[in-house]
Protein backbone atom coordinates (compact mmCIF):
# COMPACT_ATOMS: atom_id res chain seq x y z
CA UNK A 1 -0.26 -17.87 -18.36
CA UNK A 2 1.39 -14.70 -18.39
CA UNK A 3 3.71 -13.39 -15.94
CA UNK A 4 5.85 -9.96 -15.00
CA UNK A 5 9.10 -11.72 -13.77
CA UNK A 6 12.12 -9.50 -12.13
CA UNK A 7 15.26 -11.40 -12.86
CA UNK A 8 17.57 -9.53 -10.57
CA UNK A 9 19.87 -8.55 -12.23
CA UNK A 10 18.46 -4.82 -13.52
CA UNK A 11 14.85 -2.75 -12.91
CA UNK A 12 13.43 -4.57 -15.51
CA UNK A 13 10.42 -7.02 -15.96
CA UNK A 14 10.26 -9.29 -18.65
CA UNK A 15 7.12 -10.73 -20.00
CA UNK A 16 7.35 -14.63 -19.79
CA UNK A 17 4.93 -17.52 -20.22
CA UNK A 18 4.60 -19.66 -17.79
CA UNK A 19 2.31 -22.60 -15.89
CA UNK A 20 -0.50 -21.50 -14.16
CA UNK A 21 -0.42 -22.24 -10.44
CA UNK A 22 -2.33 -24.82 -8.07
CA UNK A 23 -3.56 -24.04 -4.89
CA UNK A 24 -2.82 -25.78 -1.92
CA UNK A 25 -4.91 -26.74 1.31
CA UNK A 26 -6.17 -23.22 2.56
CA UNK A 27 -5.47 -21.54 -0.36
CA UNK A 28 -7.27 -20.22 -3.40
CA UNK A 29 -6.46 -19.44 -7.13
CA UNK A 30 -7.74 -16.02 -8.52
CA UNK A 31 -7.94 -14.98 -11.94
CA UNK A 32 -6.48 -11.66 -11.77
CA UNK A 33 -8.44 -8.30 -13.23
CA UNK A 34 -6.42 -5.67 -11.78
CA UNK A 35 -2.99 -5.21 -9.96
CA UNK A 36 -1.93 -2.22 -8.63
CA UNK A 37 1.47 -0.31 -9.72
CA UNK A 38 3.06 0.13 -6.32
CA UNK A 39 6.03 1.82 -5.11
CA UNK A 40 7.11 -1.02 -2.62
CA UNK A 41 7.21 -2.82 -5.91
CA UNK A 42 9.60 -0.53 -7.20
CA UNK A 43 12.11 -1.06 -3.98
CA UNK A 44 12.69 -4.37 -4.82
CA UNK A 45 13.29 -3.91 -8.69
CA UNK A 46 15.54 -1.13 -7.57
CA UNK A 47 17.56 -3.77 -5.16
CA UNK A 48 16.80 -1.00 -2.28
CA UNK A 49 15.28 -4.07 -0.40
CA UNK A 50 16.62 -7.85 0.21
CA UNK A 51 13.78 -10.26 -1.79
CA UNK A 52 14.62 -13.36 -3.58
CA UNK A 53 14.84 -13.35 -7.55
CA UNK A 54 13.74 -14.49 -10.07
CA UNK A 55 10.10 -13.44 -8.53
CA UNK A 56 6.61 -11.67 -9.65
CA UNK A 57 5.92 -8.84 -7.54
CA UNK A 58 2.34 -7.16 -7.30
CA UNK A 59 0.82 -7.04 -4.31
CA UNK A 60 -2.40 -5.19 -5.50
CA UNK A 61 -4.73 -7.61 -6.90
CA UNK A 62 -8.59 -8.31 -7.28
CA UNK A 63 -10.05 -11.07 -9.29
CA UNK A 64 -12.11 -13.31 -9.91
CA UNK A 65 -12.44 -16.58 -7.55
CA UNK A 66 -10.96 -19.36 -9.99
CA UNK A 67 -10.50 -22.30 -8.04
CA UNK A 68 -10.18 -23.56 -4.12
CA UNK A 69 -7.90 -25.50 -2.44
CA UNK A 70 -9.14 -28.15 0.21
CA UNK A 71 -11.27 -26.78 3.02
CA UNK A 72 -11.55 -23.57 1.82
CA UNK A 73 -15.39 -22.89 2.33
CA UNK A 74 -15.60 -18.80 3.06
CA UNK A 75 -15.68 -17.63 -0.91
CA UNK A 76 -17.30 -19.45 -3.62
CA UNK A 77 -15.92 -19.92 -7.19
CA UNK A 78 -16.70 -17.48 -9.48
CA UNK A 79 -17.15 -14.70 -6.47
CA UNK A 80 -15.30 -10.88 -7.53
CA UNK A 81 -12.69 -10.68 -4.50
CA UNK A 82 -9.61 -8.28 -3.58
CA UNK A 83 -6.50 -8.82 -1.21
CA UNK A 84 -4.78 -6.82 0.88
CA UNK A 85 -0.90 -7.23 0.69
CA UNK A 86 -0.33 -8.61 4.46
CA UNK A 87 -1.59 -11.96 4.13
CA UNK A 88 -2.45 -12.65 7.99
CA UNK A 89 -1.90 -16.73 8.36
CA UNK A 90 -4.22 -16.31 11.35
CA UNK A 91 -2.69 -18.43 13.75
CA UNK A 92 0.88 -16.93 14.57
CA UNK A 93 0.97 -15.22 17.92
CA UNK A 94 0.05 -11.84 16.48
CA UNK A 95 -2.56 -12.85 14.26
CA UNK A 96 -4.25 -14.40 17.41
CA UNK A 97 -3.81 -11.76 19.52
CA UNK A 98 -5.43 -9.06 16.36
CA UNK A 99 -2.23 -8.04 15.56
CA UNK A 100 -2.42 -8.54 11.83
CA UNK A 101 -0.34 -6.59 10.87
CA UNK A 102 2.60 -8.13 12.86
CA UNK A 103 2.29 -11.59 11.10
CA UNK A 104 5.11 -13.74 12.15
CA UNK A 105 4.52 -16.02 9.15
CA UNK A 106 4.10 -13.29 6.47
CA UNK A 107 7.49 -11.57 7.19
CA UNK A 108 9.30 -14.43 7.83
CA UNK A 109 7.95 -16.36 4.64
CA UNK A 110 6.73 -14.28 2.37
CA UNK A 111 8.78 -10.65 3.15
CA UNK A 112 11.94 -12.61 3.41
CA UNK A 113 11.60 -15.84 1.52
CA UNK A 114 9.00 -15.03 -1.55
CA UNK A 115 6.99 -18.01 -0.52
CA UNK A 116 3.94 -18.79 0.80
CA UNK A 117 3.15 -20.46 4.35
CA UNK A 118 4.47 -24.28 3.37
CA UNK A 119 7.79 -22.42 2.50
CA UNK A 120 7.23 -22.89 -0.63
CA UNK A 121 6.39 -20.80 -3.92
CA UNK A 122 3.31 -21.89 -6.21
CA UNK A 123 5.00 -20.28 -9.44
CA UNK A 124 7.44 -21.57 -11.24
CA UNK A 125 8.57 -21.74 -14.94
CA UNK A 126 7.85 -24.83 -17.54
CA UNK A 127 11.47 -25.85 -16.09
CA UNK A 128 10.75 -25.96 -12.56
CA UNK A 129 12.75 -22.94 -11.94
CA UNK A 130 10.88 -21.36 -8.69
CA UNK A 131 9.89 -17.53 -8.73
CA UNK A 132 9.62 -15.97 -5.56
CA UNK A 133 6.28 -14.64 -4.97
CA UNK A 134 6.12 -10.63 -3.68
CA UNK A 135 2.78 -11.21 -1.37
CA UNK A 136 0.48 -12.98 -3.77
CA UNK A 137 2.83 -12.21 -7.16
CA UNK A 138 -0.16 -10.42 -8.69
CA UNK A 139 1.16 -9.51 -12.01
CA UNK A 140 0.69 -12.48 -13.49
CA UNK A 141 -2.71 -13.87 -15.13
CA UNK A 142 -3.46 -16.13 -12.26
CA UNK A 143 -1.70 -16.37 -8.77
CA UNK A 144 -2.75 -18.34 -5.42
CA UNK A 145 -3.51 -16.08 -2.00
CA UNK A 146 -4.50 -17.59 1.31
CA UNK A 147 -8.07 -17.73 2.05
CA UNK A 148 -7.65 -15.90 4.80
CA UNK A 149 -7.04 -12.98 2.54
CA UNK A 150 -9.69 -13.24 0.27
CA UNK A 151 -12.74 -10.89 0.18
CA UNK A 152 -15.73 -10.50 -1.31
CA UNK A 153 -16.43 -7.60 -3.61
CA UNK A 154 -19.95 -6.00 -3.69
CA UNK A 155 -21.84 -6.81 -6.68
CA UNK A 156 -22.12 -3.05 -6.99
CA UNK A 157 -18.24 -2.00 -7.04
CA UNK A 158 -16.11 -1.74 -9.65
CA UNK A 159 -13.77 -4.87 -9.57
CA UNK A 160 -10.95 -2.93 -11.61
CA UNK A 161 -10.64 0.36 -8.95
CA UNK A 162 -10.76 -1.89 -5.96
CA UNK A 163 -7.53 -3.65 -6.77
CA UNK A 164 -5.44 -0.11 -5.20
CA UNK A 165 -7.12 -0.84 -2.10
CA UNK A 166 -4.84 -3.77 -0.97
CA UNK A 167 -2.06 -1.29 0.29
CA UNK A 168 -2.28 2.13 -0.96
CA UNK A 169 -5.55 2.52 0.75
CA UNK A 170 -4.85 -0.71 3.12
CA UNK A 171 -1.72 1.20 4.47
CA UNK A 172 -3.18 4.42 4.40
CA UNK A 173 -5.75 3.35 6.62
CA UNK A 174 -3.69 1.87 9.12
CA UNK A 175 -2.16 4.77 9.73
CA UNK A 176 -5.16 6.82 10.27
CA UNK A 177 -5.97 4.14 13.00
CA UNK A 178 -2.58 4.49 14.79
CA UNK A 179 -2.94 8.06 14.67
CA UNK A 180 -6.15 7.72 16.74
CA UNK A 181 -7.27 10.83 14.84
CA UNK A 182 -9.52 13.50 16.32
CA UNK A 183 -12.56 15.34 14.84
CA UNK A 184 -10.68 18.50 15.85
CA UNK A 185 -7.22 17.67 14.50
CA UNK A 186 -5.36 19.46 12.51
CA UNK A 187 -3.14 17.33 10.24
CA UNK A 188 -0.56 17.18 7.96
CA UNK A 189 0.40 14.58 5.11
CA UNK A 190 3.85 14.92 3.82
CA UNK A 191 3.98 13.07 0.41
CA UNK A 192 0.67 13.15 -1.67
CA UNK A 193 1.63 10.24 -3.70
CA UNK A 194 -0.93 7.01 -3.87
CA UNK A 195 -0.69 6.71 0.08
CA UNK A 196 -0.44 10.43 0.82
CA UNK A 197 -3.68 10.88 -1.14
CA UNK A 198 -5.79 8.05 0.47
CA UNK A 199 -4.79 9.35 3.73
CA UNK A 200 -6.26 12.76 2.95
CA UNK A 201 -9.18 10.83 1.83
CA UNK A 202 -9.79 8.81 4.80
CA UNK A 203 -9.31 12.44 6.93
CA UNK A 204 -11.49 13.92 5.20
CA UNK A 205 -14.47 11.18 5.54
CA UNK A 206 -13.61 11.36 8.78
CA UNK A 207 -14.55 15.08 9.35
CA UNK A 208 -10.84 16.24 10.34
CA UNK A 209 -10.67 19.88 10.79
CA UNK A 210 -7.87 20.91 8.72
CA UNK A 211 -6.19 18.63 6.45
CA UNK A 212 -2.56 20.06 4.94
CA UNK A 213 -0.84 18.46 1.98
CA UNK A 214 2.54 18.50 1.67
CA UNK A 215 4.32 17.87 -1.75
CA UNK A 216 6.99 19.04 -4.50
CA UNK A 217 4.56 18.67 -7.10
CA UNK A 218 2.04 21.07 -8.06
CA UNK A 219 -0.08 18.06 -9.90
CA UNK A 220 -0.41 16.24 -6.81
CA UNK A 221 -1.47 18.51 -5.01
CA UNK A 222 -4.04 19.67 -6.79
CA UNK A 223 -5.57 15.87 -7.19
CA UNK A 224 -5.23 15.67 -3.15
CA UNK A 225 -7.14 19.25 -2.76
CA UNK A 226 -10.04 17.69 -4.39
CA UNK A 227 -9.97 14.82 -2.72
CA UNK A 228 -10.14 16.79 0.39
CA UNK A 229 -6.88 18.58 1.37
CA UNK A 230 -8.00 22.24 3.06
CA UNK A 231 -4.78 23.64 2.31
CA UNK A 232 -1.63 22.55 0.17
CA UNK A 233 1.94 23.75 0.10
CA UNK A 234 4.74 23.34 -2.30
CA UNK A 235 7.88 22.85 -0.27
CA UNK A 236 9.88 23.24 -3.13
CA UNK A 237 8.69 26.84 -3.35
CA UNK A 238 7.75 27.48 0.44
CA UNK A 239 9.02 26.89 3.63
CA UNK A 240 6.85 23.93 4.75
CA UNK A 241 7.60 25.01 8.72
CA UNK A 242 6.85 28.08 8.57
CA UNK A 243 3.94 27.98 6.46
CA UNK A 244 2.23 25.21 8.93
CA UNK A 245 2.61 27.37 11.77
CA UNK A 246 0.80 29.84 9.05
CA UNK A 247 -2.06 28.22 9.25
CA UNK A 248 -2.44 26.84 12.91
CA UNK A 249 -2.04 30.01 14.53
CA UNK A 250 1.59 29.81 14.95
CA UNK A 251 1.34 26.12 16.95
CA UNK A 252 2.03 23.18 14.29
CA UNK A 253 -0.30 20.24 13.61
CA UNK A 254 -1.23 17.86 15.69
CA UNK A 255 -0.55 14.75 13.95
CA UNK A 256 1.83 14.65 10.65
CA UNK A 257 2.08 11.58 8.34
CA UNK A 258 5.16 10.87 6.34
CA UNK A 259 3.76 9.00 3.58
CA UNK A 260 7.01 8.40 1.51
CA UNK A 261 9.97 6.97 3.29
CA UNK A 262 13.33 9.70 3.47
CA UNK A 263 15.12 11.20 5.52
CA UNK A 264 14.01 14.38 4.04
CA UNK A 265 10.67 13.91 4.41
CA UNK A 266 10.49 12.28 7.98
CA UNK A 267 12.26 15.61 8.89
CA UNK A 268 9.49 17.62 7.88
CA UNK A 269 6.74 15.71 9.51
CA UNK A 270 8.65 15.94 12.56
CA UNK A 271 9.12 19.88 11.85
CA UNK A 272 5.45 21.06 11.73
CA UNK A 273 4.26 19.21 14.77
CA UNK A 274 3.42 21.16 17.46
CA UNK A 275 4.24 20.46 21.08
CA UNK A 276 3.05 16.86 21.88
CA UNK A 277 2.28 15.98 18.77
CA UNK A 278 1.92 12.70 16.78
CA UNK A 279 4.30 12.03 13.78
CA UNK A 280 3.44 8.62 11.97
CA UNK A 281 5.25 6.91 9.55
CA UNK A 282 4.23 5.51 6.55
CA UNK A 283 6.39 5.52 3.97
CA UNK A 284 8.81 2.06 2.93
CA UNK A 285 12.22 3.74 3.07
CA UNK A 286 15.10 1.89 1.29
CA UNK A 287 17.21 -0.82 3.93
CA UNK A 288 19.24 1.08 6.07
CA UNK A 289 17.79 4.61 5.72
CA UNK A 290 17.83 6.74 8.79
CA UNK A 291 16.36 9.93 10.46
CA UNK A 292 17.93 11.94 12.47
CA UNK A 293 15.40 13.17 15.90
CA UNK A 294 16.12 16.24 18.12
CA UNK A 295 16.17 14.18 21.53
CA UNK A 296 15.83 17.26 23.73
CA UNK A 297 12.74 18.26 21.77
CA UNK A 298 11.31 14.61 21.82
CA UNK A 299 11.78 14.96 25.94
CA UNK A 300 10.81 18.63 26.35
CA UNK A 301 7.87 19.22 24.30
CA UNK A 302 6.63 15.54 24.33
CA UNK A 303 6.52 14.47 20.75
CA UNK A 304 5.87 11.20 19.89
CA UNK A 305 7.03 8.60 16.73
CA UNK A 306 4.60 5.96 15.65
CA UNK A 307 5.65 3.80 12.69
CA UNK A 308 2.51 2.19 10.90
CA UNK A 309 2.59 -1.01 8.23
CA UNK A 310 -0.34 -1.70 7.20
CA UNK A 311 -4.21 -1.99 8.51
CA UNK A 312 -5.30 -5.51 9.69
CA UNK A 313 -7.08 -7.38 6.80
CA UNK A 314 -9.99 -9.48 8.24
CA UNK A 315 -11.47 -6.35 9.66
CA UNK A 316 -10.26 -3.68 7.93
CA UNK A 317 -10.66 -4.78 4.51
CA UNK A 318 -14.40 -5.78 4.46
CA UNK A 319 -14.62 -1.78 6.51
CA UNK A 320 -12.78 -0.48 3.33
CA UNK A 321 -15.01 -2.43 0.67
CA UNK A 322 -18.12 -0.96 2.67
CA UNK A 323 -16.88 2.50 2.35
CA UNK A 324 -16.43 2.30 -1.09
CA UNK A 325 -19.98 0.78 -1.70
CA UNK A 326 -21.10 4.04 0.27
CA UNK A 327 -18.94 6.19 -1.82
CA UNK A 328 -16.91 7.45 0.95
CA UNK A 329 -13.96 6.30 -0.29
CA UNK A 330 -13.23 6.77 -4.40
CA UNK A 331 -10.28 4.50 -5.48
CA UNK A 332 -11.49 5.13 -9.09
CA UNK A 333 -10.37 9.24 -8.88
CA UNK A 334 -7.33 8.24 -7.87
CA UNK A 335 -6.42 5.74 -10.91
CA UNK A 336 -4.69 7.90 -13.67
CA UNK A 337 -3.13 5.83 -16.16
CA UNK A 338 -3.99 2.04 -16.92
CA UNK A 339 -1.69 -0.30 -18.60
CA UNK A 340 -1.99 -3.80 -20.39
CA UNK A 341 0.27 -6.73 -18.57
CA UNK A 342 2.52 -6.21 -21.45
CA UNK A 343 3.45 -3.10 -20.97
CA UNK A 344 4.10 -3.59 -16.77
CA UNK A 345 7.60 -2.99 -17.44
CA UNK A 346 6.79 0.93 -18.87
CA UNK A 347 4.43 1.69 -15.93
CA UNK A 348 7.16 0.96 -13.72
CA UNK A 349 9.45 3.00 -15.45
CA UNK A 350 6.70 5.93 -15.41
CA UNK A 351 6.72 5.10 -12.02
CA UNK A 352 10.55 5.59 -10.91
CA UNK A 353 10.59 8.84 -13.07
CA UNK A 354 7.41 10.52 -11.29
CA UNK A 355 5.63 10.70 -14.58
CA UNK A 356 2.37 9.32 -12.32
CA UNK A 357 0.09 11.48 -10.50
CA UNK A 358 -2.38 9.53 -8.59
CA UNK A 359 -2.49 5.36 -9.04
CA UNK A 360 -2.10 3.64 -11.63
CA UNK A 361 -3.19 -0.16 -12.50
CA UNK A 362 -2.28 -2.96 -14.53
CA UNK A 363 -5.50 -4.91 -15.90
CA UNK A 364 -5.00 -8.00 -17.36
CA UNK A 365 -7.90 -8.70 -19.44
C-alpha cells in the first residue's frame, strides 16, 4: 500500500510503498477513504512536538471496515466507520471512570511512543523498519485502529466529510462540554481555523445567544459567519478588547475559547472575558509555550482557566454522527480543498502557509 511517511529529518512527507498492516486481537483494519489535514499533524512535521520518526501521521480517518482481529464482534466487515483521534483502550483508570479523554494508555503509547496498546507499531516497511504510528497513521491506504474506536457511519452520510470529525469537530466538541455552555451566553472563539469554526457550529446548534469570532483573516471569518458567528472582528484591524466590550454592553463574554495554541491568542481570550468568566483552551501549542495570567485579576474578579483535549469517543462520537445525520452539524461546508494521497506533502505545505480556509482532506481513492 501507500503511505505518507515523515522521516524526521525536515517538514516533508515522502510517498513510499509499503506492506499493508495486520490487525491484532481487539483491533481492526480499515481501508481508508478520507483523512483529515490537521494542524496537530503539522506540530510534529515541524519538530514543535517530541514523536518518534520515521512515522505516518493522520489522525482523521473514515473507511471502510476491511478486516477484524480476534474477538472483535461490535462492527462488521464491509461496515462505513470513522475514528476519533483519542483511541480510549477502555480499561485504564480513566477510561473506567468516563474519563476518555485522559487515557493512560493512549498518551503513554501512542502520544509518546507511536505505537499501539501491545507497544508495538503495525506499520512497517518491506525491511522491517518500524514507523511510528500518529493515533491510527491514517495517511496511508490501510491502517489498524482499536475497536474500541471504531464507529458506524449512517448509511445516509457522506463517508468522505465525516473523516474531519475525528478531532476538528471531536475537539471542538469537547470543549463546548467543558464550557458547560448556557442558552444565554455570550461567547467568544479566538481562532476560526478548522476547530474555531466547529466550535461556532456546535454554539450555534446549541442556541447560544451571541457567538463572536475572532480572527486575522477576513476569509475565515466570513466562512465562520455563515456557519453561525453573530458578529466577527478582525484583530488585525480592531482592537479585539475593546470591540467585545462593544458588543456586550461594556461587560466581556462569558466564556472565550482559544482555539489555536499562542501566547498571543490565549491573551486575548483571557482579555474579553468579563468578570467570572470561563476561558477554555483548545488550541495544541508547540512544547514549552507559555501564557502569561494577571493573578490579581484571576483572584479579584474570579476568572477561571479550563484546558480541554478532546471529547470522549464512545459517547461522543456516535452524538456527533447523529447530528450530522440530522444536519445539525455540516462537516462538508467546512471542507475547502481536497487532495489525492500523492500530493499529502503540498496540502501540508498549504497548510503551514495559511493558504487553507476551512478543512481540508486527503481521499485516497
Amino acid at each position: 500500500m501507500r503511505a505518507a511517511v515523515f522521516h524526521g529529518t525536515e517538514p516533508r512527507l515522502v510517498i513510499e510503498d509499503i506492506p499493508v498492516p495486520v490487525p491484532r486481537r481487539g483491533e481492526v483494519l480499515l481501508r481508508v477513504t478520507a483523512c483529515g489535514v490537521c494542524h496537530t499533524d503539522l506540530h510534529v512535521l515541524r519538530s514543535e512536538v517530541k514523536f518518534p520518526a520515521p512515522a505516518v501521521l493522520g489522525h482523521e480517518v473514515s473507511g471502510v471496515v476491511e478486516q477484524l482481529g480476534e474477538g472483535v464482534e461490535t462492527i462488521a466487515v464491509g461496515d462505513n466507520v470513522v475514528c476519533s483521534f483519542i483511541m480510549p483502550c477502555g480499561d485504564c483508570r480513566h477510561c473506567v471512570r468516563g474519563a476518555e479523554d485522559l487515557c493512560e494508555k493512549f498518551f503513554a503509547y501512542n502520544r509518546l511512543g507511536g505505537t499501539l496498546y501491545d507497544g508495538t507499531t503495525r506499520l512497517a516497511r518491506a525491511d522491517g523498519t518500524p514507523l511510528a504510528m500518529y493515533s491510527m497513521g491514517g495517511l496511508a491506504e490501510y491502517c489498524v485502529v482499536p475497536a474500541s474506536d471504531v464507529f458506524a457511519v449512517p448509511a445516509e452520510v457522506g463517508l468522505e466529510a465525516v473523516s474531519i470529525l475525528g478531532c476538528s469537530s471531536f475537539t471542538a466538541l469537547g470543549a463546548v462540554h467543558t464550557a458547560e455552555l448556557a442558552l444565554g451566553d455570550r461567547i467568544a472563539v479566538v481562532a476560526a481555523g478548522g476547530v474555531g469554526s466547529s466550535i461556532v457550529q456546535f454554539a450555534a446548534a446549541a442556541g447560544v445567544a451571541r457567538i463572536i469570532a475572532i480572527d486575522i483573516s477576513d476569509d475565515k471569518l466570513a466562512a465562520v459567519a455563515k456557519l453561525g458567528a453573530t458578529h466577527t472582528i478582525n484583530s488585525r484591524t480592531e482592537e479585539a478588547a475593546v470591540r467585545v466590550r462593544e458588543l456586550t454592553e461594556g461587560h466581556g463574554v462569558d466564556v472565550a475559547f482559544e482555539a489555536l495554541g499562542s501566547a498571543a491568542t490565549f491573551a486575548t481570550a483571557l482579555d474579553v472575558l468579563d468578570d467570572g468568566g470561563r476561558a477554555v483552551v483548545v488550541g495544541i501549542a508547540p512544547a514549552g509555550a507559555t501564557g502569561a495570567v494577571d493573578l490579581a485579576r484571576l483572584v479579584r474578579r474570579k476568572l477561571q482557566i479550563r484546558g480541554s483535549y478532546g471529547a470522549k469517543a464512545r459517547t461522543d462520537m456516535p452524538a456527533l454522527l447523529r447530528m450530522v445525520a440530522a444536519n445539525t452539524v455540516r462537516p462538508q461546508e467546512v471542507i475547502t480543498r481536497r487532495y489525492s494521497l500523492d500530493r499529502a506533502d503540498e496540502a501540508y505545505s498549504a497548510l503551514a502557509r495559511g493558504e487553507i480556509v476551512g478543512r481540508a482532506i486527503i481521499e485516497m481513492h
